[in-house]
C-alpha atoms as a PDB file:
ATOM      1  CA  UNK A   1     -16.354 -14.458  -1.725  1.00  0.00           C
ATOM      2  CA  UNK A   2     -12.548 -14.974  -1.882  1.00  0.00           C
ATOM      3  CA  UNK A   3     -10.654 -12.760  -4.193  1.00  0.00           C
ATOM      4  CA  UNK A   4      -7.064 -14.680  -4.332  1.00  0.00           C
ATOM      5  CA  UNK A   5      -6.333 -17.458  -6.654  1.00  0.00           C
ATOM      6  CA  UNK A   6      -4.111 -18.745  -5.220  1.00  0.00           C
ATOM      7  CA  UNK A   7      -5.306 -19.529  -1.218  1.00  0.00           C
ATOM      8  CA  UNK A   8      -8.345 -20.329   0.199  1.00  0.00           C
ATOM      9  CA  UNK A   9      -9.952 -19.240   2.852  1.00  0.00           C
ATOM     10  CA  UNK A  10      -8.847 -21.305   5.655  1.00  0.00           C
ATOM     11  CA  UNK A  11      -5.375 -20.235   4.694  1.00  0.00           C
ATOM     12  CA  UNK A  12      -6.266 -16.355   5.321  1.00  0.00           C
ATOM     13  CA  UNK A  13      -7.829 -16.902   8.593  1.00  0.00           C
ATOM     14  CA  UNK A  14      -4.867 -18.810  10.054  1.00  0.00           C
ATOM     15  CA  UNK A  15      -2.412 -16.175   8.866  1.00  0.00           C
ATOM     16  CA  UNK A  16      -5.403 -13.459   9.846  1.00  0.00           C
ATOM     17  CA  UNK A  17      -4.884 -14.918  13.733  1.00  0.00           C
ATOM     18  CA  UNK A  18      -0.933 -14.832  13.306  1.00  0.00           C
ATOM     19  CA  UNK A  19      -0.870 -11.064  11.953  1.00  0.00           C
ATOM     20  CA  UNK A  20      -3.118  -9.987  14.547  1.00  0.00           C
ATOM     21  CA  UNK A  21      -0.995 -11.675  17.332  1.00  0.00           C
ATOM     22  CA  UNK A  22       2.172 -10.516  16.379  1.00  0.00           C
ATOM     23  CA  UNK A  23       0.899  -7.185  16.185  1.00  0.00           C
ATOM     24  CA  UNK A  24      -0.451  -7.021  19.409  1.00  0.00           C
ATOM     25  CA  UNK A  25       2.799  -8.267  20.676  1.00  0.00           C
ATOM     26  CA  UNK A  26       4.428  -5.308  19.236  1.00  0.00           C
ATOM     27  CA  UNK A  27       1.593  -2.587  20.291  1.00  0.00           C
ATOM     28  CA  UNK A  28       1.876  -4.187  24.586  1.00  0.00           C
ATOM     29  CA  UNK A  29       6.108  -4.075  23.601  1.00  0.00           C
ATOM     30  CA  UNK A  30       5.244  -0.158  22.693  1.00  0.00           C
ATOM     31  CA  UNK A  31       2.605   0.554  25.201  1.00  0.00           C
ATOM     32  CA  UNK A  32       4.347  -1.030  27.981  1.00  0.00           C
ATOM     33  CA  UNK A  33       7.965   0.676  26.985  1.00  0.00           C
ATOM     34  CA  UNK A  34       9.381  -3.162  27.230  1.00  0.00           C
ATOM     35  CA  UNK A  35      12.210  -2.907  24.559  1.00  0.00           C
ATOM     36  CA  UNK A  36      15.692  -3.686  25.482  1.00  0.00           C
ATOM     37  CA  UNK A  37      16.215  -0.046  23.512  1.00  0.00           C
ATOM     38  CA  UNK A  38      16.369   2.586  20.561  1.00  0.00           C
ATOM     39  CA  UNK A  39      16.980   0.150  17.791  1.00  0.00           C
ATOM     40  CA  UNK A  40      14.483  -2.136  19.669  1.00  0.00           C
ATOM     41  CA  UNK A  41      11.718   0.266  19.939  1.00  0.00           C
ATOM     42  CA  UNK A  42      12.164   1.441  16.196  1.00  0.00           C
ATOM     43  CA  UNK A  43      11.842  -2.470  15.248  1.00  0.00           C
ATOM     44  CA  UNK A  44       8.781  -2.484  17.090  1.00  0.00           C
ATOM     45  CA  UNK A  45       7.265   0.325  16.256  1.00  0.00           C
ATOM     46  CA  UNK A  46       7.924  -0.463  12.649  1.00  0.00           C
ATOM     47  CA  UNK A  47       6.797  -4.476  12.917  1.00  0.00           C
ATOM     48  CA  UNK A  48       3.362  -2.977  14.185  1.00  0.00           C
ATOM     49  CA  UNK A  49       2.545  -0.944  11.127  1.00  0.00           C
ATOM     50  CA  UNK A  50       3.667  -3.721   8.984  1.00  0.00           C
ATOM     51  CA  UNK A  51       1.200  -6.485  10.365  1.00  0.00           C
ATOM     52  CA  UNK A  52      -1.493  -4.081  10.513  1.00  0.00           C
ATOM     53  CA  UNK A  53      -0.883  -3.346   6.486  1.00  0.00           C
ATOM     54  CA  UNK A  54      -0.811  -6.956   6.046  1.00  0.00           C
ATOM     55  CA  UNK A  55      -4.019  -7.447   7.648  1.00  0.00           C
ATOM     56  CA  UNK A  56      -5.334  -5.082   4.983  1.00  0.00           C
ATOM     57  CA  UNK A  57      -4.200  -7.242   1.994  1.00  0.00           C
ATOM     58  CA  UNK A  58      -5.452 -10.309   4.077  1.00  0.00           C
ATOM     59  CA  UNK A  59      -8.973  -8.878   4.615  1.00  0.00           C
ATOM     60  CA  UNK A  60      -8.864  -7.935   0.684  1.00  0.00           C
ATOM     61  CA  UNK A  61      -7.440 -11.422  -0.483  1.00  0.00           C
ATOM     62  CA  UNK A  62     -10.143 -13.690   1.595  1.00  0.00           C
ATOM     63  CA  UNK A  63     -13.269 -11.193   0.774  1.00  0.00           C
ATOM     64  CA  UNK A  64     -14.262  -8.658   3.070  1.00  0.00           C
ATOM     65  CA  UNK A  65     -16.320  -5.719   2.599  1.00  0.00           C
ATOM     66  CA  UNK A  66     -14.656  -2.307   1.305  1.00  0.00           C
ATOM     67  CA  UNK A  67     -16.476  -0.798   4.421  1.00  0.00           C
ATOM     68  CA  UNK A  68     -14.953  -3.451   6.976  1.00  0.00           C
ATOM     69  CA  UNK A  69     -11.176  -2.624   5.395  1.00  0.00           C
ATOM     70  CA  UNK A  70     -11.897   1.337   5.415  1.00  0.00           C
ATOM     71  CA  UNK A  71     -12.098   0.665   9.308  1.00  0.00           C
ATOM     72  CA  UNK A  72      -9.551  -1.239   9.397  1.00  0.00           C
ATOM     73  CA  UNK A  73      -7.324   1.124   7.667  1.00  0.00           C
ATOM     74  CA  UNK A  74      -7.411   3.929  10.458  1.00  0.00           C
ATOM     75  CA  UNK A  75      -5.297   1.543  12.257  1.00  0.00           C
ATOM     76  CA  UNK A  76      -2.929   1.611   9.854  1.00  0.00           C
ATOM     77  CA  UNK A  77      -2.919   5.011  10.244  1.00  0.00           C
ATOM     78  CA  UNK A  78      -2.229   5.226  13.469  1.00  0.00           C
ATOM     79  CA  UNK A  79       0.572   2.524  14.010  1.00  0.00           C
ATOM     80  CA  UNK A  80       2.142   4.316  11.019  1.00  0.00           C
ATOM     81  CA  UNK A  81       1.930   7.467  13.176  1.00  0.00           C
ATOM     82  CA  UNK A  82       3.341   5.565  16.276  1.00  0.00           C
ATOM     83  CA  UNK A  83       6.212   4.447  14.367  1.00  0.00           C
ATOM     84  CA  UNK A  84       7.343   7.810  12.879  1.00  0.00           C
ATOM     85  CA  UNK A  85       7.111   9.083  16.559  1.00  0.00           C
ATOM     86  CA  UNK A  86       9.460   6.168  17.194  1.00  0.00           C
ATOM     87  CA  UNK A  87      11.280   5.489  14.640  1.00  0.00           C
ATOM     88  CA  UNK A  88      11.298   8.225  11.948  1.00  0.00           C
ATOM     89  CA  UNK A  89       9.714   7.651   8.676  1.00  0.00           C
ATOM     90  CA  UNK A  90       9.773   3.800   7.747  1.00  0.00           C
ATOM     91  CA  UNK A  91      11.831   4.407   4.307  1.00  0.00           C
ATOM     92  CA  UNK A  92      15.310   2.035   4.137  1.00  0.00           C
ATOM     93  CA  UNK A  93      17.558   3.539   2.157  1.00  0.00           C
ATOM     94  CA  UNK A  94      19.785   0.436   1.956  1.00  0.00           C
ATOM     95  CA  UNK A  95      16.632  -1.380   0.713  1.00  0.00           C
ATOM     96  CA  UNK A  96      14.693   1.314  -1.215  1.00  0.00           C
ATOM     97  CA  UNK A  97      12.946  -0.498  -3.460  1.00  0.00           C
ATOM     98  CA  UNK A  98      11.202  -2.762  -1.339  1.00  0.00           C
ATOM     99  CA  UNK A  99      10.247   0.389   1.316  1.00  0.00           C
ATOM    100  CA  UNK A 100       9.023   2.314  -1.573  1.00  0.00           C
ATOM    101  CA  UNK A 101       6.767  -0.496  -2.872  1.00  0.00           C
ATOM    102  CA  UNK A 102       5.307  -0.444   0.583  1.00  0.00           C
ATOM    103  CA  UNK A 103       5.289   3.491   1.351  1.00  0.00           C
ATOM    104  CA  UNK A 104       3.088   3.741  -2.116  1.00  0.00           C
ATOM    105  CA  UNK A 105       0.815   0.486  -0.397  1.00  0.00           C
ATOM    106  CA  UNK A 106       0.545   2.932   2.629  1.00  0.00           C
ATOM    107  CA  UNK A 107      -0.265   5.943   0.235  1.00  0.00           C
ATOM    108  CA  UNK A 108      -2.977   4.505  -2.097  1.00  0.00           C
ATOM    109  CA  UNK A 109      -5.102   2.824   0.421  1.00  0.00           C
ATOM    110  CA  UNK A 110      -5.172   6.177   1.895  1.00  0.00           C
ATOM    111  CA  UNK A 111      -6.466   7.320  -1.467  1.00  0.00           C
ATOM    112  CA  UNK A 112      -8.884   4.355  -2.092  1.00  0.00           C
ATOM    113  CA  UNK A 113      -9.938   4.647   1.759  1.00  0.00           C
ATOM    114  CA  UNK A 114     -10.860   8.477   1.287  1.00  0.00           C
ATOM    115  CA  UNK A 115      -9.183   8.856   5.118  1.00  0.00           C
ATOM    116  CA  UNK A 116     -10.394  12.532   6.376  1.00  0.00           C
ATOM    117  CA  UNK A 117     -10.274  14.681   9.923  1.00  0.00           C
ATOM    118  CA  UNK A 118      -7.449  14.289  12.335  1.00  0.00           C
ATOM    119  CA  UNK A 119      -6.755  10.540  10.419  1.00  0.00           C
ATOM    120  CA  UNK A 120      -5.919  12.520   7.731  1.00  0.00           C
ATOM    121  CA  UNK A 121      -3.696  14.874   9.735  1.00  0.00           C
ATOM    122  CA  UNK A 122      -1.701  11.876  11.020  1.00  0.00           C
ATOM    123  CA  UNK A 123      -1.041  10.413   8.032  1.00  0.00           C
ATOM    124  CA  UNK A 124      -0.063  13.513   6.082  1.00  0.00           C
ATOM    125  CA  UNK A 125       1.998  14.415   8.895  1.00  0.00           C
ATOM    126  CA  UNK A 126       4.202  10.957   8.468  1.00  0.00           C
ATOM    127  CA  UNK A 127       3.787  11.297   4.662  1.00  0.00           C
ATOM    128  CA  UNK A 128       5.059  14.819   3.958  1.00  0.00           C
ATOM    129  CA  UNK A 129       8.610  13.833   5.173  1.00  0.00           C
ATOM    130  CA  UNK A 130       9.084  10.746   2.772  1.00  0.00           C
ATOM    131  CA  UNK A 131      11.853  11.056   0.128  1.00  0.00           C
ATOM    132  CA  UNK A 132      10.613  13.945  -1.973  1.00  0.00           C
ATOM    133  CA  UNK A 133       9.853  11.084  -4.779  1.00  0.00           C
ATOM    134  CA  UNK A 134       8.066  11.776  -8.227  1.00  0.00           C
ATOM    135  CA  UNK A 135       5.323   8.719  -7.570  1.00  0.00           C
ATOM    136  CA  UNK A 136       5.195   9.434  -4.041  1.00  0.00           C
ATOM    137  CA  UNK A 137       4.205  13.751  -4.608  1.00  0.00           C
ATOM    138  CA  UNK A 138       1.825  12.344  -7.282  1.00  0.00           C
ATOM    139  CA  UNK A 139      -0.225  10.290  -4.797  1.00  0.00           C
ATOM    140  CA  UNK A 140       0.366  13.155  -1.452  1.00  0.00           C
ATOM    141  CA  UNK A 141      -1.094  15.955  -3.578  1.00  0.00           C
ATOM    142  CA  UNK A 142      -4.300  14.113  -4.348  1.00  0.00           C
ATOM    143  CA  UNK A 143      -4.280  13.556  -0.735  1.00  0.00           C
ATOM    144  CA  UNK A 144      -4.009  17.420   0.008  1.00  0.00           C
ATOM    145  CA  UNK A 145      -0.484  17.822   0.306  1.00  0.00           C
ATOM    146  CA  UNK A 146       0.038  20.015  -2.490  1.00  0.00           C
ATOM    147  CA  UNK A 147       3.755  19.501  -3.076  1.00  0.00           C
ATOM    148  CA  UNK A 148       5.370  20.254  -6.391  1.00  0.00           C
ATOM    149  CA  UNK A 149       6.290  17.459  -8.149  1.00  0.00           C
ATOM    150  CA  UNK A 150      10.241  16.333  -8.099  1.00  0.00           C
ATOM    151  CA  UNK A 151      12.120  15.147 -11.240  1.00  0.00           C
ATOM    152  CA  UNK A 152      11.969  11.406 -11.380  1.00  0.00           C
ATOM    153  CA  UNK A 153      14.605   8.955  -9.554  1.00  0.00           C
ATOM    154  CA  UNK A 154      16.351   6.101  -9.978  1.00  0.00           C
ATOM    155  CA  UNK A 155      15.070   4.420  -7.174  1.00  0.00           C
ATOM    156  CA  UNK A 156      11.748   4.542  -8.815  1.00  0.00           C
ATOM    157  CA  UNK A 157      12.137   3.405 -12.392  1.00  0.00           C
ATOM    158  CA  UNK A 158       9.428   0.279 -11.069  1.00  0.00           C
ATOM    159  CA  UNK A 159       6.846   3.087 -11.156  1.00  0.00           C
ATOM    160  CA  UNK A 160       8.106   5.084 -14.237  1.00  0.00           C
ATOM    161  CA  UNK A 161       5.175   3.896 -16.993  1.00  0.00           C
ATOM    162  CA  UNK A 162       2.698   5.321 -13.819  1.00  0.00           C
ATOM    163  CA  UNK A 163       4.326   8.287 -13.310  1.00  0.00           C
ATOM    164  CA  UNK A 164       3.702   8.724 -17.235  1.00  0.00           C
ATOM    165  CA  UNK A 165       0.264   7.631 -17.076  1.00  0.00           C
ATOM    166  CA  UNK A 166       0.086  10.953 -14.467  1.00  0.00           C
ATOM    167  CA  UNK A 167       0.960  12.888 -17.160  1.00  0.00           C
ATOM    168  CA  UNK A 168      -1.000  11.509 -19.575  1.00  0.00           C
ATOM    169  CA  UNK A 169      -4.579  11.914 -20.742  1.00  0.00           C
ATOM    170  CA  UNK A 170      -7.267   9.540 -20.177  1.00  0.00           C
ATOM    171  CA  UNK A 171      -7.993   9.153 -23.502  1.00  0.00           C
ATOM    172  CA  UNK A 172      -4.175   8.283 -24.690  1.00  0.00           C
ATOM    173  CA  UNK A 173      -4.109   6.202 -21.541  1.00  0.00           C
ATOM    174  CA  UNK A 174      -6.568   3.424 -22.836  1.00  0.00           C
ATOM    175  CA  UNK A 175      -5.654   4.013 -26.776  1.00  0.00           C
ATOM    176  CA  UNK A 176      -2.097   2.793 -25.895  1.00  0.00           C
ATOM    177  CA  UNK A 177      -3.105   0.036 -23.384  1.00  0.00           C
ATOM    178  CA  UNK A 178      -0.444   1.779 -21.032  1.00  0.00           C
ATOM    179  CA  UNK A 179      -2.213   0.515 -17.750  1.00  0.00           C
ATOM    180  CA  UNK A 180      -2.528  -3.423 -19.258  1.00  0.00           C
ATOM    181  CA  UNK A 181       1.206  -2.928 -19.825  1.00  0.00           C
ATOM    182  CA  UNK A 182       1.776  -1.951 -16.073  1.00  0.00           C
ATOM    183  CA  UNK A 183      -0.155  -4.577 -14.980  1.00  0.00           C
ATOM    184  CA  UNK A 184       1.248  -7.116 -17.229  1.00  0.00           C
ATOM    185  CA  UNK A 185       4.829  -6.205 -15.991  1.00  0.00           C
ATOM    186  CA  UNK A 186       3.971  -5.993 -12.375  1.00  0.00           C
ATOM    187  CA  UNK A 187       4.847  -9.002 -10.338  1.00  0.00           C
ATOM    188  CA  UNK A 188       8.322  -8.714 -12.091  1.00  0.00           C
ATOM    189  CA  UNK A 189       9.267  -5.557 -11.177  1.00  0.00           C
ATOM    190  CA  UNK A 190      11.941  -4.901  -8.789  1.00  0.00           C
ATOM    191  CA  UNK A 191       9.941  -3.304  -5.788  1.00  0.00           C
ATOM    192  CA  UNK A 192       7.909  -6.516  -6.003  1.00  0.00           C
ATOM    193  CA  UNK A 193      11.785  -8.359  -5.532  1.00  0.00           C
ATOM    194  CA  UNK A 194      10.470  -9.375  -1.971  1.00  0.00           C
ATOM    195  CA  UNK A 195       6.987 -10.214  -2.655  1.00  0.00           C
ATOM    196  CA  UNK A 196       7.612 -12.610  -5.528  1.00  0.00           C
ATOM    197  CA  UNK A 197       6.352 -16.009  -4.627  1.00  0.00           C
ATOM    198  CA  UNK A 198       5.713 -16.147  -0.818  1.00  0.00           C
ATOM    199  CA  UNK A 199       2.701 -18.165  -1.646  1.00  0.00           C
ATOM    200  CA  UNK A 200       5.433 -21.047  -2.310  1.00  0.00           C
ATOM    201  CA  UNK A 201       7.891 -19.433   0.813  1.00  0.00           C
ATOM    202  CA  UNK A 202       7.278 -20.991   4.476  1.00  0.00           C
ATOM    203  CA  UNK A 203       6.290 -17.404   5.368  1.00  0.00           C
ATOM    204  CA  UNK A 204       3.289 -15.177   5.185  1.00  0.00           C
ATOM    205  CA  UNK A 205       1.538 -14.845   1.779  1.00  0.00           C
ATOM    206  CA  UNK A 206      -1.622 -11.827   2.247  1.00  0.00           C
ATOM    207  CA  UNK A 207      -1.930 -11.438  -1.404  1.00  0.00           C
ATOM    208  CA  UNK A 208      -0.535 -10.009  -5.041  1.00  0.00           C
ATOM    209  CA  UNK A 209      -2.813  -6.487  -5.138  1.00  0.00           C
ATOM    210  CA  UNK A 210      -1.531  -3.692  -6.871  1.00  0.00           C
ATOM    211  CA  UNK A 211      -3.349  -0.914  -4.953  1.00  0.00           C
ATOM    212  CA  UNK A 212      -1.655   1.729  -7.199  1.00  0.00           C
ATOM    213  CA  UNK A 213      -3.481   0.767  -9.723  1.00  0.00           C
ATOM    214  CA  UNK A 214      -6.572   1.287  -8.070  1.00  0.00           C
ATOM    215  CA  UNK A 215      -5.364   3.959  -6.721  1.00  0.00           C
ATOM    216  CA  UNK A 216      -4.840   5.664 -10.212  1.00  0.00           C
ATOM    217  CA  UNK A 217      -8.451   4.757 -11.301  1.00  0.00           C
ATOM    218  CA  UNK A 218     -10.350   6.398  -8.598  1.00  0.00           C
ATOM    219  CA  UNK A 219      -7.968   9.721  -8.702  1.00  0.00           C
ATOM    220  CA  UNK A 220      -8.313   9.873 -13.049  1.00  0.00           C
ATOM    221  CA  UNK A 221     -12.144   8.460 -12.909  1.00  0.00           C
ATOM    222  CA  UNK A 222     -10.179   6.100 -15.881  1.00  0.00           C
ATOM    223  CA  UNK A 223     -12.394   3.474 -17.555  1.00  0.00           C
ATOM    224  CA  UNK A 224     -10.561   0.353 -16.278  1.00  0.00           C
ATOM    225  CA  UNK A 225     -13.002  -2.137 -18.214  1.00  0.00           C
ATOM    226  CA  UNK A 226      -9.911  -3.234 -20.607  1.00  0.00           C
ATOM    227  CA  UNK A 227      -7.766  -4.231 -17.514  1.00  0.00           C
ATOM    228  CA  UNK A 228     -10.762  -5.065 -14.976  1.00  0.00           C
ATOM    229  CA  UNK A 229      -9.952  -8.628 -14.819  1.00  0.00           C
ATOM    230  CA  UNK A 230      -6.565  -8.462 -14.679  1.00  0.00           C
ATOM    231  CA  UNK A 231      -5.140 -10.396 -11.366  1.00  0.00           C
ATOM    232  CA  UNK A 232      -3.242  -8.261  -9.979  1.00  0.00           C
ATOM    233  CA  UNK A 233      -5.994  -5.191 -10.085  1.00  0.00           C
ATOM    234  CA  UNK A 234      -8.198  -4.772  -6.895  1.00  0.00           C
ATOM    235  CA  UNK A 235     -10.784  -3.699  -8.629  1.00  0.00           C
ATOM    236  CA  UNK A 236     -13.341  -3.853  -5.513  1.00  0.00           C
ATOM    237  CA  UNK A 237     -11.662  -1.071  -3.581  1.00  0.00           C
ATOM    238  CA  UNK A 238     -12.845   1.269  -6.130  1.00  0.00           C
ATOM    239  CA  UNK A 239     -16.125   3.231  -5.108  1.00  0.00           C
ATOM    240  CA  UNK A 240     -17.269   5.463  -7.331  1.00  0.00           C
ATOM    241  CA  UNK A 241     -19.931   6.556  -9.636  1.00  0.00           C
ATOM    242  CA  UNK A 242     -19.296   4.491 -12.800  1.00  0.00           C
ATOM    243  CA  UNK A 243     -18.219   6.153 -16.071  1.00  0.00           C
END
């Protein structure tokens, strides 16, 4: 059953056959070694990853199965791989909001996805050299990384009430509704600058999902049933035992 409010599903299939083009496009450009040259091949490189991290939020938005996106996810993976070859870490300092919001997209669907084995490897290979952010060490050591966490930066006051919430008890957590004030603030926030309203743009819309979020639940086991409904929470990419 569809998950977004806001398309249906004959919307998400269209854009599904667009993404997957485009992408493909990019992977024959890469494969083949067609690019007119450095910056070229970067673009590329980079363009893949994005489309296949857009199919993700696609899949989510229009109602696959977890299992179907976990699968889907390894390719991710690996075009995020191809483009750090390529490219270098996909981080823009001249845009770093934006590339942060999708560098933590990248880092908890690794986390909700439970990636392991040489998948794993690739990914915390790419990972380890992002900007040595608070938000971004607090999601790498759950995935094994086991860096020490950095003092917080500008760059990443969006994320500042969850890099609390990292640092705060469970308990405390749901007694000050600080996740229902995340989520309440979300869509506003300035690493969501570029996301805001495609669903009204003439471009691609795949979704409003705050993976974070979900993210946070599955590494704190935290009782979510006071935000559960909220829109913005993909609360079907959570598996585990319930509390």
């Amino acid at each position: 059953m569809i998950r977004d409010e806001l398309k249906t599903k004959t919307y998400f299939d269209k854009e599904m056959q667009s993404i997957l083009y485009w992408r493909e496009e990019d992977r024959t450009t890469i494969k083949e070694k067609t690019y007119k040259d450095e910056y070229a091949k970067g673009a590329v490189s980079t363009g893949a990853y994005e489309f296949s991290l857009k199919k993700i939020f696609i899949m989510y938005s229009k109602g696959d199965e977890f299992e179907v996106i976990k699968e889907s996810y390894l390719e991710v993976i690996e075009d995020y791989f191809i483009a750090f070859q390529n490219n270098g870490l996909y981080y823009d300092m001249f845009n770093p909001k934006y590339q942060l919001a999708k560098l933590i997209q990248t880092l908890s669907l690794a986390v909700l996805c439970e990636i392991e084995g040489e998948a794993l490897e690739k990914f915390l290979q790419v990972a380890k050299t992002a900007p040595k952010l608070k938000i971004v060490q607090h999601f790498l050591n759950y995935c094994g990384a086991g860096e020490e966490v950095e003092e917080e930066h500008k760059n990443e006051r969006g994320f500042k009430h969850l890099n609390i919430m990292f640092e705060t008890s469970n308990e405390e957590i749901l007694k000050k509704k600080l996740m229902n004030k995340y989520l309440k603030s979300w869509y506003n926030s300035d690493h969501r600058v570029m996301l805001k309203e495609t669903h009204d743009r003439n471009e691609t819309y795949c979704g409003y999902w705050a993976f974070e979020v979900a993210a946070f639940v599955k590494i704190r086991g935290l009782d979510d049933s006071s935000f559960r409904d909220n829109v913005y929470y993909p609360k079907d990419m959570i598996i585990l035992d319930k509390i």
